[in-house]
N, C-alpha and C. Protein backbone atom coordinates (compact mmCIF):
# COMPACT_ATOMS: atom_id res chain seq x y z
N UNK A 1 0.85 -1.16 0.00
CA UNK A 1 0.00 0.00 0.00
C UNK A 1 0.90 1.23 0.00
N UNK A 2 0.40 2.16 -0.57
CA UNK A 2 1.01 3.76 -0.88
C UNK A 2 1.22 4.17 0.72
N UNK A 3 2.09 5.17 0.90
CA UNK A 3 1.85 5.70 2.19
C UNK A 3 1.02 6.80 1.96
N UNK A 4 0.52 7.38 0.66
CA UNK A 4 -0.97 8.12 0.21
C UNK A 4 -2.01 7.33 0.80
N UNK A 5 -2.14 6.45 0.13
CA UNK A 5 -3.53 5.55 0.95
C UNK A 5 -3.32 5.26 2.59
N UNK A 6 -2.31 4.84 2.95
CA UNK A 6 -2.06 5.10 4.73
C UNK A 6 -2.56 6.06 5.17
N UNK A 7 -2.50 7.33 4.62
CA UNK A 7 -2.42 8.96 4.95
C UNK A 7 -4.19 9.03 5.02
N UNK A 8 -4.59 8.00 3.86
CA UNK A 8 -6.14 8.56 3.90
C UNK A 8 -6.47 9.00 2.20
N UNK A 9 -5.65 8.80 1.69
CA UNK A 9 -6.08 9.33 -0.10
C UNK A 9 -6.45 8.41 -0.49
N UNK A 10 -7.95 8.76 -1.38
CA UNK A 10 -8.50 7.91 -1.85
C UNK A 10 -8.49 8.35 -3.18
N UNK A 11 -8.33 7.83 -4.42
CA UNK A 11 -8.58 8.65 -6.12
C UNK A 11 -9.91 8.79 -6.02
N UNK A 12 -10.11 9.26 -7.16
CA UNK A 12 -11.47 10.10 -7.22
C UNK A 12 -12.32 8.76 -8.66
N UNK A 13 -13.26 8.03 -8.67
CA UNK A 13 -13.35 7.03 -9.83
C UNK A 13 -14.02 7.91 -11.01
N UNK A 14 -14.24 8.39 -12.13
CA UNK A 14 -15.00 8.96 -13.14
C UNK A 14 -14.92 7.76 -14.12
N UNK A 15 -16.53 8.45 -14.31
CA UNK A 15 -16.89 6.58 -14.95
C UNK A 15 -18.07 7.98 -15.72
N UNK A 16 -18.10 7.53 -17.81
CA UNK A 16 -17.98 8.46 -18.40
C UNK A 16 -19.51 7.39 -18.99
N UNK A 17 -20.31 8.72 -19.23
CA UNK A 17 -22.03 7.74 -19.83
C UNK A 17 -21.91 8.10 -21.64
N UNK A 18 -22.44 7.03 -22.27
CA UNK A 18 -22.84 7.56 -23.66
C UNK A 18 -24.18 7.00 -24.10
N UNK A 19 -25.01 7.46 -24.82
CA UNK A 19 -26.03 6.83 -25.03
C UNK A 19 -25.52 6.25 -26.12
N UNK A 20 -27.38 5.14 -26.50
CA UNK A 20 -27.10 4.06 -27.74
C UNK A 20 -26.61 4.63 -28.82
N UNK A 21 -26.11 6.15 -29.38
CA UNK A 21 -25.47 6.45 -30.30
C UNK A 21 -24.61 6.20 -30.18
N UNK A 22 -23.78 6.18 -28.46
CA UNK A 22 -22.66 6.73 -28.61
C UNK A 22 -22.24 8.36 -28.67
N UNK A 23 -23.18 8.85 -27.85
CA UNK A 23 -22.67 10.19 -28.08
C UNK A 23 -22.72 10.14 -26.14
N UNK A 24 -21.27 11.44 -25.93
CA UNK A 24 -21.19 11.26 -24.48
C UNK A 24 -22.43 12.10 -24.00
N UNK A 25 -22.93 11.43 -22.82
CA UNK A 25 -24.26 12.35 -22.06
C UNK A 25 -23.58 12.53 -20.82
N UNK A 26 -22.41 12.25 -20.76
CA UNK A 26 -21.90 13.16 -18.65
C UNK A 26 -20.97 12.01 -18.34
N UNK A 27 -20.80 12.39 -16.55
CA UNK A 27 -19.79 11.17 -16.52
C UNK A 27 -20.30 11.99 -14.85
N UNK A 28 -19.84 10.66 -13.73
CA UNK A 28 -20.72 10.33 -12.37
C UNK A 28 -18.56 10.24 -11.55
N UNK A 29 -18.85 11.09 -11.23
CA UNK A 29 -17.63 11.05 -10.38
C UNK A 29 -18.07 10.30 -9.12
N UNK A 30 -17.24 9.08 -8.43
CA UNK A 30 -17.59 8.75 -7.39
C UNK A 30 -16.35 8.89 -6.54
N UNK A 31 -16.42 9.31 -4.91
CA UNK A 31 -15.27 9.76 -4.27
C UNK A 31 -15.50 8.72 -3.09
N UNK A 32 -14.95 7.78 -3.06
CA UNK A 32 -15.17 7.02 -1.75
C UNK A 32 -14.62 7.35 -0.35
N UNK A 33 -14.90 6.98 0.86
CA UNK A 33 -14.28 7.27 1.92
C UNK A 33 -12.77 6.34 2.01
N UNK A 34 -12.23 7.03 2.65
CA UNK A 34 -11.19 6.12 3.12
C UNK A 34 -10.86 5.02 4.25
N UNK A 35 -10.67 3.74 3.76
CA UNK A 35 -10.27 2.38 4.23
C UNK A 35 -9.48 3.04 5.79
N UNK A 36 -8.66 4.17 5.96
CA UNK A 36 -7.64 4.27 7.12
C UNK A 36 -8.00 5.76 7.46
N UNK A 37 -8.40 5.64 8.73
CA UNK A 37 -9.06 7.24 9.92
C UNK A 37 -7.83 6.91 11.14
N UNK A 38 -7.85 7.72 11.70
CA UNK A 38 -6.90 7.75 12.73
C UNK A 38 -6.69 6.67 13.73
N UNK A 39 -7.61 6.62 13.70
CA UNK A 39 -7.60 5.13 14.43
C UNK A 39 -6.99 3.99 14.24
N UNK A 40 -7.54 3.69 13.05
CA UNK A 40 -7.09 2.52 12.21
C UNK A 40 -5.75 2.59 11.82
N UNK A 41 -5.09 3.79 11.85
CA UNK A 41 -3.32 4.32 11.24
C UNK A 41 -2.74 3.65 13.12
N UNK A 42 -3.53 4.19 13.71
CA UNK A 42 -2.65 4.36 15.28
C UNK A 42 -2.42 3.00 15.57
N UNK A 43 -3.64 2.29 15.01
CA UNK A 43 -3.69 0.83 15.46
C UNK A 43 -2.43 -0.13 14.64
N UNK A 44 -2.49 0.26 13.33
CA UNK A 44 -1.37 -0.24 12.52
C UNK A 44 0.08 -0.15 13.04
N UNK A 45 0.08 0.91 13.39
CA UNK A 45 1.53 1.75 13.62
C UNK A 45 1.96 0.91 15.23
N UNK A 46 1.01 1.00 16.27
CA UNK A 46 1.25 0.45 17.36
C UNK A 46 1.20 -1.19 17.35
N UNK A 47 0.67 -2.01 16.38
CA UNK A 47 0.89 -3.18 15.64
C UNK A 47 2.65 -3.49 15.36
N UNK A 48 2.52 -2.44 14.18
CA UNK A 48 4.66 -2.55 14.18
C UNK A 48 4.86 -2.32 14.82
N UNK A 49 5.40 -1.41 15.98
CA UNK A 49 6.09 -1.24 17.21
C UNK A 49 5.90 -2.51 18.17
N UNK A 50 4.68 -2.89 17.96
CA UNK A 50 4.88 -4.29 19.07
C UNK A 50 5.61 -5.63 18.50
N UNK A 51 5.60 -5.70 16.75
CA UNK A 51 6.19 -6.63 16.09
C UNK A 51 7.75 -6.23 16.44
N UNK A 52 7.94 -4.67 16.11
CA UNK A 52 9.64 -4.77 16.53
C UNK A 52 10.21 -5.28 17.52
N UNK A 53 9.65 -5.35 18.68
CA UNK A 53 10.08 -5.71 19.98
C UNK A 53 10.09 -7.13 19.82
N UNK A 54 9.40 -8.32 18.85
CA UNK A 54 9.49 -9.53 19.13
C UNK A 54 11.05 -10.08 18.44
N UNK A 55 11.40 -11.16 19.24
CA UNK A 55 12.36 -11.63 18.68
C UNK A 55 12.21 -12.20 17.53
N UNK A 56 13.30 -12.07 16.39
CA UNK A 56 12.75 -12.72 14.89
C UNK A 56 13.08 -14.11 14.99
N UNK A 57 13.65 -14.71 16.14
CA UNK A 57 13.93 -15.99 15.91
C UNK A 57 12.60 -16.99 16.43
N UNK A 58 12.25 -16.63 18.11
CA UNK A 58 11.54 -17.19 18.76
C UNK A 58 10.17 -16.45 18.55
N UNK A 59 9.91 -15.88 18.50
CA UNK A 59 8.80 -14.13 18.26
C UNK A 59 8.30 -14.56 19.40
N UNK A 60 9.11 -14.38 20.71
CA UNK A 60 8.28 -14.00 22.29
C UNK A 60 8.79 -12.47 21.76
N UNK A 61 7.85 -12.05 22.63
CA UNK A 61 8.01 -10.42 22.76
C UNK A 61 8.40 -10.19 24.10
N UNK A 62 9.10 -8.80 24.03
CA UNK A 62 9.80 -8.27 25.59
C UNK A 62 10.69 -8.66 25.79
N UNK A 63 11.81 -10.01 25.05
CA UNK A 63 12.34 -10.39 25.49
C UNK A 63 14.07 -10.34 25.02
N UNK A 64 14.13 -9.53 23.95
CA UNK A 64 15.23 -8.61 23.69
C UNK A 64 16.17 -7.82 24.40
N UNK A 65 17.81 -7.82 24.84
CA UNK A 65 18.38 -7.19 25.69
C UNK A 65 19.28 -6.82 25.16
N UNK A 66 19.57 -5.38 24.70
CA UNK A 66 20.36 -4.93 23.75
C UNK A 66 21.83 -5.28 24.78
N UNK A 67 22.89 -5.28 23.88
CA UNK A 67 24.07 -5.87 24.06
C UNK A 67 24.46 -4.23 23.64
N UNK A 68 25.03 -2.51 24.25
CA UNK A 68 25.36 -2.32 23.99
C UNK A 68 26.66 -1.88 23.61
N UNK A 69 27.67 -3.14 24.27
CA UNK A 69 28.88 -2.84 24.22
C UNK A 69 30.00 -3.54 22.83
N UNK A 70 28.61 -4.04 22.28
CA UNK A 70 28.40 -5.02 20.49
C UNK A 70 28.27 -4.14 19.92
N UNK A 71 27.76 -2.88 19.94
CA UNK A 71 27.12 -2.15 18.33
C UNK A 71 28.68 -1.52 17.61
N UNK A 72 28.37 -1.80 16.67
CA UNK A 72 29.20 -1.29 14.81
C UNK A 72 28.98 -0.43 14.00
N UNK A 73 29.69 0.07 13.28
CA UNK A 73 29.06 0.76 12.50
C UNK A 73 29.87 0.23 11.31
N UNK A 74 29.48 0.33 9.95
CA UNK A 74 29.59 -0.54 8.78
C UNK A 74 29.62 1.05 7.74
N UNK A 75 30.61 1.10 6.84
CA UNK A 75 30.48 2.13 5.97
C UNK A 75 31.15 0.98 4.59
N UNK A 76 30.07 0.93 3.76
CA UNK A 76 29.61 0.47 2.15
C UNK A 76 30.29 1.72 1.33
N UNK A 77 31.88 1.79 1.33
CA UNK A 77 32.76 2.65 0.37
C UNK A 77 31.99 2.45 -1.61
N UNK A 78 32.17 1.49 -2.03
CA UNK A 78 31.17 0.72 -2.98
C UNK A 78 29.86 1.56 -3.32
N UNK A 79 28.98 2.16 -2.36
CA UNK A 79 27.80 2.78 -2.49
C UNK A 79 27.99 4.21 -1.68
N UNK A 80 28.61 4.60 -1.97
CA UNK A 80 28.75 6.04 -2.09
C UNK A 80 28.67 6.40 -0.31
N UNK A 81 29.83 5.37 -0.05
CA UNK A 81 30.14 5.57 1.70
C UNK A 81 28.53 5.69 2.68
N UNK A 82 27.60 4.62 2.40
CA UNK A 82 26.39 4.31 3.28
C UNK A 82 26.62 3.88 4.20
N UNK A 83 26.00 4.32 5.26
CA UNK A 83 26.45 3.39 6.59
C UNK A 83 25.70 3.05 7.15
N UNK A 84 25.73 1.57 7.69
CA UNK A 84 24.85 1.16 8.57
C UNK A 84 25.03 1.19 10.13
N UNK A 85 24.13 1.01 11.30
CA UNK A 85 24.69 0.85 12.46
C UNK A 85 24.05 -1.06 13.03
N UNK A 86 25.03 -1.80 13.26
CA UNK A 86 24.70 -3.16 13.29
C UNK A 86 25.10 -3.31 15.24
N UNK A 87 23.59 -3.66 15.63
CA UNK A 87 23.34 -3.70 17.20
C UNK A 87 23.16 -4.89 17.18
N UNK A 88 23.42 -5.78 18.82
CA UNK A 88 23.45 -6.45 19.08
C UNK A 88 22.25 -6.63 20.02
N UNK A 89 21.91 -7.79 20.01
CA UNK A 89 20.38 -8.50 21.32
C UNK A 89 21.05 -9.50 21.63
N UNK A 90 20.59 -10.00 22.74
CA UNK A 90 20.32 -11.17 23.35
C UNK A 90 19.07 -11.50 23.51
N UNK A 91 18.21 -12.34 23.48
CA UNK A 91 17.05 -12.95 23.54
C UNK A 91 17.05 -14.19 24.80
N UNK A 92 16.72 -13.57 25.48
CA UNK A 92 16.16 -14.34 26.79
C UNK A 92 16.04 -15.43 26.70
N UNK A 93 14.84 -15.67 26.01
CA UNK A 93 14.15 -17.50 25.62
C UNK A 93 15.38 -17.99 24.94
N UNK A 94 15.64 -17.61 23.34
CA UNK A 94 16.61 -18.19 22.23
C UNK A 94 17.79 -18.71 23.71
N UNK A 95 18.01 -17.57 24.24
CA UNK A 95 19.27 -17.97 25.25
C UNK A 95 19.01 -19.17 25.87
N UNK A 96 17.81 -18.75 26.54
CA UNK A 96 17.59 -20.24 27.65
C UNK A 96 17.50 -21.72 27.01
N UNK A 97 17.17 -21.71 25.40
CA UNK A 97 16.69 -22.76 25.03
C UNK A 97 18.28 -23.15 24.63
N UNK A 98 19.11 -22.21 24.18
CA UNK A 98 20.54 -22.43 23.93
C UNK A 98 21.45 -23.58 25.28
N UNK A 99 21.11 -22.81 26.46
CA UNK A 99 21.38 -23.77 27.40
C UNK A 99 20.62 -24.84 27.60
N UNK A 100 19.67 -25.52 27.42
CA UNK A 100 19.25 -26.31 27.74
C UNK A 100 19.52 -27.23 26.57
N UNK A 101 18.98 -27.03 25.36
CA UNK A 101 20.26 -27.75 24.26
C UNK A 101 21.54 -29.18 24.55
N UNK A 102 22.46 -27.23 24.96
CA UNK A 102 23.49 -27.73 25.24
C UNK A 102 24.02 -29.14 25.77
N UNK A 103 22.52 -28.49 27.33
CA UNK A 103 23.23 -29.57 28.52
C UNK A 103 22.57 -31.23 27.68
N UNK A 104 21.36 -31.05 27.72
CA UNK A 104 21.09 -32.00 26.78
C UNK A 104 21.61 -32.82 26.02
N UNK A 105 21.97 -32.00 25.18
CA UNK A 105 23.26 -32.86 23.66
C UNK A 105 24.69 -33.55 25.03
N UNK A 106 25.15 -32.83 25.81
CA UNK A 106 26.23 -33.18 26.53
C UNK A 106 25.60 -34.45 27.36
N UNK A 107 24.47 -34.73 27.88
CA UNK A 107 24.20 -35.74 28.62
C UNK A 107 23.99 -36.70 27.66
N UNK A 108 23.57 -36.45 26.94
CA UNK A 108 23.48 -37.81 25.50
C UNK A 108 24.31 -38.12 25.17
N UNK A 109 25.70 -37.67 24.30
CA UNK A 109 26.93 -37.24 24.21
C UNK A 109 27.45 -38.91 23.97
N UNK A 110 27.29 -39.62 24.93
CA UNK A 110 27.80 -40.86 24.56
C UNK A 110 26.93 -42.02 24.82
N UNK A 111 25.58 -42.64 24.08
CA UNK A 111 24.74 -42.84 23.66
C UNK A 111 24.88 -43.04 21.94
N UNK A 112 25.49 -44.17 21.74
CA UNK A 112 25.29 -44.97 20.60
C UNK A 112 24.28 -44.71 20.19
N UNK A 113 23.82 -44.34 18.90
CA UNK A 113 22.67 -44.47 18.20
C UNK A 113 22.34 -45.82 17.52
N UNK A 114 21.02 -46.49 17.67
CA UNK A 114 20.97 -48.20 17.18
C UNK A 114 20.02 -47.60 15.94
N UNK A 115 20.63 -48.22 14.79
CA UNK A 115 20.29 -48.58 13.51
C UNK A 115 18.47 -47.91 13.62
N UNK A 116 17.77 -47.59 13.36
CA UNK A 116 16.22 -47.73 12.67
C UNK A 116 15.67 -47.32 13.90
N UNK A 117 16.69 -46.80 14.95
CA UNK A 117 15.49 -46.31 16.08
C UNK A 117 16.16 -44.59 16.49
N UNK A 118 14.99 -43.87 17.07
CA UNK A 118 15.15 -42.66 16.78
C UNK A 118 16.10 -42.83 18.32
N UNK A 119 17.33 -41.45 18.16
CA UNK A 119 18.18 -40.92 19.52
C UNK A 119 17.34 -40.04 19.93
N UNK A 120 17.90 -40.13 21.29
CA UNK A 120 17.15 -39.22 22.10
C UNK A 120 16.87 -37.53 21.90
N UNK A 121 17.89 -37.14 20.47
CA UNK A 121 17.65 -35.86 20.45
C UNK A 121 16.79 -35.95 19.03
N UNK A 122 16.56 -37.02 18.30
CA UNK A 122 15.82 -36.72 16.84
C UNK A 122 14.52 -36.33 17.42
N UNK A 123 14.43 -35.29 16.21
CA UNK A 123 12.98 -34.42 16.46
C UNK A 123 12.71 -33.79 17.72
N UNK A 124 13.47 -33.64 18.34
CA UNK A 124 13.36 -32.78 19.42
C UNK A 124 13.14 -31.31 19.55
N UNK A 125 12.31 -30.38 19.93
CA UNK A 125 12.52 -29.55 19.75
C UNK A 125 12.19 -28.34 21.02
N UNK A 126 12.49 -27.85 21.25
CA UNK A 126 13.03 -27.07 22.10
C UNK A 126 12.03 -25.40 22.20
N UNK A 127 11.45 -25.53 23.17
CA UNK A 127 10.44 -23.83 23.03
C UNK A 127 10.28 -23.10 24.16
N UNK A 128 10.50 -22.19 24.31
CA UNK A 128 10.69 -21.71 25.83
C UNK A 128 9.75 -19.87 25.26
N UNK A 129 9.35 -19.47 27.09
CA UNK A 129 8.63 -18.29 26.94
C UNK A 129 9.10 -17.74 28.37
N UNK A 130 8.68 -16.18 28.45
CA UNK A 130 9.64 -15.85 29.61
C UNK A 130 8.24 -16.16 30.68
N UNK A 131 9.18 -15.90 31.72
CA UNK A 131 7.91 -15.94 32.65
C UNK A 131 8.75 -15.23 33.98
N UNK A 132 7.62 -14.68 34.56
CA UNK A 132 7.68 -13.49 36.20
C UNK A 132 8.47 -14.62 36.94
N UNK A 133 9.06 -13.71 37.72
CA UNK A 133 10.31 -13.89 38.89
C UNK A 133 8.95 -15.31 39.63
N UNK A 134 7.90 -15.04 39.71
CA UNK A 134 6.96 -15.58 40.87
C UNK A 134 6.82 -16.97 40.88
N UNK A 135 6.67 -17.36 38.64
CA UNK A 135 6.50 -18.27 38.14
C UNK A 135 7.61 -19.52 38.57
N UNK A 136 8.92 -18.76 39.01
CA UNK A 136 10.44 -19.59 38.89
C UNK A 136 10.29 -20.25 39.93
């Protein structure tokens, strides 16, 4: 979508009459309302802002912890010296599920796998969500 139509612009439709000659007799402009009122923009907009906050790996939300002693900055000499700034997160869950993984794979670790039967880590999969100090 346009960020015109975001804004609220709608075109204007003209739709042109001729009679059975064929000769023009007028034309019926129709102006519709617009699909997006303030509301509906605020609601969108506060929609992305809550998507930014989710993690792109796990998509829990809230659970992002900027790392800022990681951030970079990147200059693209090639494109007319653009620069990016490349920040760092940690993700809470991704983290926790990272450790638990770990310990996992390490307790299995030496556990022969037998021919035609699944190991203890096939298909396993791993999902974690945060939860209040109260929950722990």
């Amino acid at each position: 979508m346009s960020p015109a139509i975001f804004e609220g612009f709608v075109p204007a439709e003209v739709h042109e009459h001729y009679d059975a000659n064929d000769v023009y007799t007028g034309k019926t402009v129709v102006r519709r309302e617009s699909e997006w009122d303030d509301d509906g923009r605020a609601s969108a907009l506060g929609l992305a802002a809550w998507e930014a906050m989710r993690c792109p790996s796990c998509r829990n939300y809230d659970t992002l912890v900027p790392i800022p002693t990681a951030t970079r900055h990147v200059t693209w000499e090639e494109h007319g010296d653009r620069k990016a700034e490349v920040v760092q997160y940690r993700c809470i869950t991704c983290g926790a599920i990272d450790v638990v993984r770990r310990d996992f794979t390490k307790k299995h670790e030496k556990k022969e796998p037998v021919p035609g039967h699944a190991a203890p880590a096939d298909g396993r999969i791993f999902l974690a969500h945060p939860i209040d100090a109260e929950e722990d």
